[in-house]
Protein backbone atom coordinates (compact mmCIF):
# COMPACT_ATOMS: atom_id res chain seq x y z
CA UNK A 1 0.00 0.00 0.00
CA UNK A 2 3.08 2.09 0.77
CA UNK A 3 3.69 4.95 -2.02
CA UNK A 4 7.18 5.68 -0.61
CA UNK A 5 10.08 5.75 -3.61
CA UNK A 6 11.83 2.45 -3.24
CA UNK A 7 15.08 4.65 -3.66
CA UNK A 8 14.47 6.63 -0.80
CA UNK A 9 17.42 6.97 1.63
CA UNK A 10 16.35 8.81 5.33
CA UNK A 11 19.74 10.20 6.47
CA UNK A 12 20.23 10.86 9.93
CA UNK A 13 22.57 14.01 10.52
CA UNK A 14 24.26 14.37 13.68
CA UNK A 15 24.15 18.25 13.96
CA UNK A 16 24.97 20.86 16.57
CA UNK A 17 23.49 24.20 16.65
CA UNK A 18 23.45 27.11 18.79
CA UNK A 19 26.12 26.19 21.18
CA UNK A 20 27.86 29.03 23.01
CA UNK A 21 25.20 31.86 21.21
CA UNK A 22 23.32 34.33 22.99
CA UNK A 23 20.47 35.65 21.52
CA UNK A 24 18.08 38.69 21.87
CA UNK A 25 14.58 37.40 23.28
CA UNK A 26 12.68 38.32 20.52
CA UNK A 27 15.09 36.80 18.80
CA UNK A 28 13.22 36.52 14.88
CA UNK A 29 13.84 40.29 14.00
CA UNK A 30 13.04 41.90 16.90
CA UNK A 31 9.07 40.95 16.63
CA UNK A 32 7.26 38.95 19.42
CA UNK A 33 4.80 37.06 17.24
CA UNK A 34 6.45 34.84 15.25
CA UNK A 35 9.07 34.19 18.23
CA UNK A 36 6.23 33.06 20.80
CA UNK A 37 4.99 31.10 17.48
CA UNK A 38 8.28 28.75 17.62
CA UNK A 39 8.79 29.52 20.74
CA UNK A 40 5.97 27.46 21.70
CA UNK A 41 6.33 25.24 18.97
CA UNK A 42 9.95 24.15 19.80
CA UNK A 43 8.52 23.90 23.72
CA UNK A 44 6.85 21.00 22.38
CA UNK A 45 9.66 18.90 20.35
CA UNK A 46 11.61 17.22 22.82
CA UNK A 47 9.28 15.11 24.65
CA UNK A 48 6.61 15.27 21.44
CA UNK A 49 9.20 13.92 19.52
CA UNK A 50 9.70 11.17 22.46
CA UNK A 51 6.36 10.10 21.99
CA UNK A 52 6.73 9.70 18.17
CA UNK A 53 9.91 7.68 18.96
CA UNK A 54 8.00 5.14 21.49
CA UNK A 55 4.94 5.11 19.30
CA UNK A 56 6.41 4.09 16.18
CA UNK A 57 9.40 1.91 17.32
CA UNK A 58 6.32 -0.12 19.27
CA UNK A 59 5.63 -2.07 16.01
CA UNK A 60 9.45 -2.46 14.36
CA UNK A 61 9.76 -5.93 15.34
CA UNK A 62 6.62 -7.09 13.29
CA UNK A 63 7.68 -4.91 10.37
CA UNK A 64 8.75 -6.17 7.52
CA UNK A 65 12.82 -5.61 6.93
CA UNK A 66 12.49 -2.18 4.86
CA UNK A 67 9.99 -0.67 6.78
CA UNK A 68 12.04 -1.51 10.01
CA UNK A 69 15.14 -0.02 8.55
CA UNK A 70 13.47 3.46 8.25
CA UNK A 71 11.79 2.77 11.36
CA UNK A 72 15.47 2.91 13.38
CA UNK A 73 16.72 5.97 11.13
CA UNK A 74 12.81 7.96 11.80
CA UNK A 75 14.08 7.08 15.72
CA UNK A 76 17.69 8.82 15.03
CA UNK A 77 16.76 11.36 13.71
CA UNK A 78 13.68 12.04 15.76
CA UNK A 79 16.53 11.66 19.02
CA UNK A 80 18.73 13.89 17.74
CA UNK A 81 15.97 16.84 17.05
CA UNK A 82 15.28 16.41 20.43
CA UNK A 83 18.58 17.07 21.81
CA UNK A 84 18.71 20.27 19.54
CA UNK A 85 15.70 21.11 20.74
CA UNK A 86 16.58 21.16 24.17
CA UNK A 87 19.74 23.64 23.64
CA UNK A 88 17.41 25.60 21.44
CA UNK A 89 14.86 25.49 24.51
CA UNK A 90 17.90 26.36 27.15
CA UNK A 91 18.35 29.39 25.25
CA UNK A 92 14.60 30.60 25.19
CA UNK A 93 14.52 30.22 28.83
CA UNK A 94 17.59 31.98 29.43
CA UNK A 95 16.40 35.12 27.56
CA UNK A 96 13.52 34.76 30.39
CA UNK A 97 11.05 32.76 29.10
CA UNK A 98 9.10 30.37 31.69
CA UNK A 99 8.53 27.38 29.72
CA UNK A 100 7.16 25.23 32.58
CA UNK A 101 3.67 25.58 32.22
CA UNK A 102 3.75 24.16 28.34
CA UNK A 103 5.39 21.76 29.30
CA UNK A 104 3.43 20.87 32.09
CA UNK A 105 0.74 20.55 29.79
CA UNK A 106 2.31 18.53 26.89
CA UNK A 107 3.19 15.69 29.57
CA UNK A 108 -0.53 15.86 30.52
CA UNK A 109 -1.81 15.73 27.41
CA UNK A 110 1.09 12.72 26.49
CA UNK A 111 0.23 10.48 29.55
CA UNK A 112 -3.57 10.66 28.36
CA UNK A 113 -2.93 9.44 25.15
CA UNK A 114 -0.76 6.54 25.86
CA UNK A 115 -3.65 4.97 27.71
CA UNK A 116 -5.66 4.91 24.66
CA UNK A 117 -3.12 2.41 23.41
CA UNK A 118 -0.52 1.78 21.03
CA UNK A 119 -2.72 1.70 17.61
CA UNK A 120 -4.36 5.06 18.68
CA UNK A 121 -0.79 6.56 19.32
CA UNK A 122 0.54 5.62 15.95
CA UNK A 123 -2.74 7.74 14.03
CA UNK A 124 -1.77 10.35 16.60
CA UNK A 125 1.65 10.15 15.57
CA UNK A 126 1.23 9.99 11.74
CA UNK A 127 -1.10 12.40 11.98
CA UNK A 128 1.18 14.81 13.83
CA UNK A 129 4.08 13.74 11.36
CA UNK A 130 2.07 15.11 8.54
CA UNK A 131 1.49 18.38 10.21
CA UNK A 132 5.11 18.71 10.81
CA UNK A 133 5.95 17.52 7.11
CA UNK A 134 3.80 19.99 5.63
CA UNK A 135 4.63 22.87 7.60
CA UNK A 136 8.59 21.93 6.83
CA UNK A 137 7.82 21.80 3.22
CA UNK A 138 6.84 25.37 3.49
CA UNK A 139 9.73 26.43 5.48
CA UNK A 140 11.99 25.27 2.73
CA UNK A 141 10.32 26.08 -0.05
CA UNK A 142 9.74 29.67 1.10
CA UNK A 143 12.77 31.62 2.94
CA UNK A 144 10.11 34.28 4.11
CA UNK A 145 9.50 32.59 7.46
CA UNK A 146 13.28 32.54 9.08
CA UNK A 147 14.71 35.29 7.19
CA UNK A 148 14.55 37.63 10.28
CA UNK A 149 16.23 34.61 12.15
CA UNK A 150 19.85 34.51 13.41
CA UNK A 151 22.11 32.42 11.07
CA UNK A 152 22.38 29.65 13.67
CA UNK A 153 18.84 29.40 14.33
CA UNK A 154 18.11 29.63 10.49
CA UNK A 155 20.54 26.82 10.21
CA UNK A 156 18.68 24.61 13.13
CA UNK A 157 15.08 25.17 12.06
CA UNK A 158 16.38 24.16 7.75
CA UNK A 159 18.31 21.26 8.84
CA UNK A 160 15.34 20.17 11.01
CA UNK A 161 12.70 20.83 8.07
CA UNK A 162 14.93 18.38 5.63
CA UNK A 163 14.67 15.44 7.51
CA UNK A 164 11.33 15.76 8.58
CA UNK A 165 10.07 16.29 5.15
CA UNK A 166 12.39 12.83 4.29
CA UNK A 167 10.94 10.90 7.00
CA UNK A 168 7.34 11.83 6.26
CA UNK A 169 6.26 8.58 5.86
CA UNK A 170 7.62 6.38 8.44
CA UNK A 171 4.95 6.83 10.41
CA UNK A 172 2.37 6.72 8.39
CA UNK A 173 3.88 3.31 6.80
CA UNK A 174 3.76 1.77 9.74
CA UNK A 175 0.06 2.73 10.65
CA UNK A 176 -0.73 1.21 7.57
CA UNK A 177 0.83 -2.28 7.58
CA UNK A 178 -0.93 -2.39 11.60
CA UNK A 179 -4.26 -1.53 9.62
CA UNK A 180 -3.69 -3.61 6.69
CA UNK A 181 -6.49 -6.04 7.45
CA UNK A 182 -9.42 -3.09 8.07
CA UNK A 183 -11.42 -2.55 5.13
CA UNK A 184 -10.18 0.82 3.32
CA UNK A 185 -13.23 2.67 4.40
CA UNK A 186 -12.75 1.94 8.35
CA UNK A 187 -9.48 2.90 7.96
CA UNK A 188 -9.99 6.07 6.19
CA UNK A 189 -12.43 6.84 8.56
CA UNK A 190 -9.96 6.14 11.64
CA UNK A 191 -7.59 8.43 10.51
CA UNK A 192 -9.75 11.27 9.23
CA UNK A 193 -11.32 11.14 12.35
CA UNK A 194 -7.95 11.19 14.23
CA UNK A 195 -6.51 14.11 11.83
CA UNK A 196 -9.82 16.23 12.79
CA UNK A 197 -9.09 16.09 16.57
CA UNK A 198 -5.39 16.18 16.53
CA UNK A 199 -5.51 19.38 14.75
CA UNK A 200 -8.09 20.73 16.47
CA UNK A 201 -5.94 19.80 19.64
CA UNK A 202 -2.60 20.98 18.83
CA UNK A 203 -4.40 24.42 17.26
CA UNK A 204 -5.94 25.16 21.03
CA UNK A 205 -2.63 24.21 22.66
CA UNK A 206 -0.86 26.28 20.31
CA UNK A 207 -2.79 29.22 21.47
CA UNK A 208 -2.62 28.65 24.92
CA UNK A 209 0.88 27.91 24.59
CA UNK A 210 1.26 31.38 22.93
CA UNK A 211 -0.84 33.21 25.46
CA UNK A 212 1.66 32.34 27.77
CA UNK A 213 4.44 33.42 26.36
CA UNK A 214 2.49 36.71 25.11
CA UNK A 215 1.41 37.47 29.00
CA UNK A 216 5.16 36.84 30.26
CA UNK A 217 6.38 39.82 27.79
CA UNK A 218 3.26 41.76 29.03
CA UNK A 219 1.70 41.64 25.38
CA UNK A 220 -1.44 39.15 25.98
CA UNK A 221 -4.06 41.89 24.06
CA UNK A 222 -6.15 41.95 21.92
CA UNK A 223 -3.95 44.14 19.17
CA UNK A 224 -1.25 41.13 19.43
CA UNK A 225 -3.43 38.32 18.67
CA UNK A 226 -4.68 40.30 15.27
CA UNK A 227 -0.76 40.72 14.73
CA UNK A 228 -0.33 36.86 15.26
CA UNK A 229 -3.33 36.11 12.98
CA UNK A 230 -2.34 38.39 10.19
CA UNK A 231 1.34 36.77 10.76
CA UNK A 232 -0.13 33.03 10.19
CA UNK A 233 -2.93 33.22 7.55
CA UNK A 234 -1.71 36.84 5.51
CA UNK A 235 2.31 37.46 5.18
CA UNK A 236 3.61 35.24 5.04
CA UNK A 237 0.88 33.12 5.82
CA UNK A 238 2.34 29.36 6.63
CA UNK A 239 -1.30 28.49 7.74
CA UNK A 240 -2.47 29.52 4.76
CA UNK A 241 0.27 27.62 3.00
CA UNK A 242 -0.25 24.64 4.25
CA UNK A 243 -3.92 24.52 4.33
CA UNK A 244 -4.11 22.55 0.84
CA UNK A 245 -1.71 20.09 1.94
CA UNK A 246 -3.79 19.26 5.13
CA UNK A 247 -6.29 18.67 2.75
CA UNK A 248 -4.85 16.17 0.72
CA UNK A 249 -4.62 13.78 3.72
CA UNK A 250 -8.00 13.57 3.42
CA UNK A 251 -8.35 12.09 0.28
CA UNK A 252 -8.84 8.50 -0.07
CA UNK A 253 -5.51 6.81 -1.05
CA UNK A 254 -3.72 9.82 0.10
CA UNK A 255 0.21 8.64 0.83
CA UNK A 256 2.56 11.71 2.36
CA UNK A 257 4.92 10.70 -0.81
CA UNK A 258 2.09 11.49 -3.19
CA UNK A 259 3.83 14.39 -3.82
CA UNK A 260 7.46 13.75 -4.07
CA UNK A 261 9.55 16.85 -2.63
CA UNK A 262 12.54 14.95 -2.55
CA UNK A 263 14.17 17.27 -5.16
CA UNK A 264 12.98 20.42 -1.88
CA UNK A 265 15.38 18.28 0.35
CA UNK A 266 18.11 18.23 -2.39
CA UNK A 267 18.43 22.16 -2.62
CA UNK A 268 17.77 23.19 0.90
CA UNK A 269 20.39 20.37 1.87
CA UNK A 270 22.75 22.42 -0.79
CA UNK A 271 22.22 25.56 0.67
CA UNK A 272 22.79 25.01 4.06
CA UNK A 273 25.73 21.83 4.13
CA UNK A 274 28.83 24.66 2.86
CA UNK A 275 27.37 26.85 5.68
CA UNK A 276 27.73 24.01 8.33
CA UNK A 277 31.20 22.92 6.47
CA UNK A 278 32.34 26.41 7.31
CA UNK A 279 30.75 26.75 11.03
């Protein structure tokens, strides 16, 4: 069923960014929207990306031998973005930022989904992996969003985007050889339904996450949140962007590697390996 290139080769890249940088905190150009915006969304990596990790590598040893392979490099390379992710983190809280209370939250919100079981993790997790696919197809494709960005953080969030957008479909492999014996439409069903609450989940978290960050730089009003919105769906408008890719997943037969973006990874991947060369 899988619609991933045979010739596909997920790379992990042991990277370090950041290390020994101090940075402004509203550190994307001075502006405190889209800083709270990956603020909170970086908040969330290091133990999200845990629960990918646990979720996925559940099922490797009833995969068949290909699918395991990617399985172990998807749980590299999700490791290492954690560990960047945690520098990256360090440094937000040592410009001042209290990220307790998101995290607080995340592990809440974690703990109740692994009760629901393994299955129902893995649609939570290939779900998720699309959102983060998508949205790192538009960060490469269009240098808009971390042009403001310091070099090394420019750097982190590219190198980041490329293997997520190569790993796309490890997760969502997997959920379909553990579904391969539902009938198509309870399956499409189970994961459209899954999609609609994840995203309506991480959207509301999102905000709250925000809101905190927005009420820690005194800013939680009512002129900011019409900043933030024109900032996501307007210019340059990455929830607008990826709105027609969030789409897609719910057409039947949708596969993430429908569209084939591997020729994205090649030139971002040009771009940024002289810059790492020379750091």
């Amino acid at each position: 069923m899988t619609a991933t290139p045979a010739d596909l080769v997920i790379t992990p890249r042991n990277r370090e960014f950041g290390r020994g940088q101090i940075h402004q905190r509203w550190w994307h150009g001075g502006d405190p929207v889209p800083t709270a915006f990956y603020n909170a969304l970086s908040s969330t990596f290091p133990l999200g990306e845990a629960f990918f990790i646990q979720s996925v590598r559940h099922f490797k040893k009833d995969a068949p031998p290909a699918l395991a392979a990617q399985i172990g490099d998807f749980v590299r390379q999700e490791g290492v973005h954690s560990r960047e992710h945690v520098e990256f983190n360090r440094h937000v809280t040592e410009a001042g930022f209290d990220l307790s209370p998101i995290e607080a939250r995340l592990k809440e919100r974690i703990k109740e989904q692994r009760e629901l079981g393994p299955h129902v993790s893995l649609a939570v997790t290939a779900c998720l992996e699309h959102l983060t696919a998508i949205l790192a197809h538009v960060w490469l494709r269009d240098d808009r969003h971390f042009r403001d960005a310091p070099e090394d953080i420019r750097q982190l969030w590219t190198w980041h985007a490329i293997e997520e957008v190569e790993h796309k479909a490890v997760a969502y492999d997997t959920f379909l050889y553990t579904t391969a014996k539902l009938p198509a439409w309870k399956r499409y069903l189970f994961r459209s339904r899954v999609m609609l609450r994840v995203t309506a989940r991480f959207s509301k978290a999102r905000i709250a996450d925000m809101r905190d960050l927005f009420a820690q730089d005194g800013i939680d009003t009512a002129a900011t949140w019409r900043k933030t919105a024109a900032y996501l769906w307007a210019k340059p408008g990455l929830l607008r962007q990826i709105l027609p890719m969030w789409l897609a997943f719910f057409r039947p037969g949708f596969h993430p590697w429908s569209h084939d973006d591997r020729a994205l990874i090649a030139k971002a991947e040009a771009q940024l390996s002289p810059l790492l060369a020379a750091a």
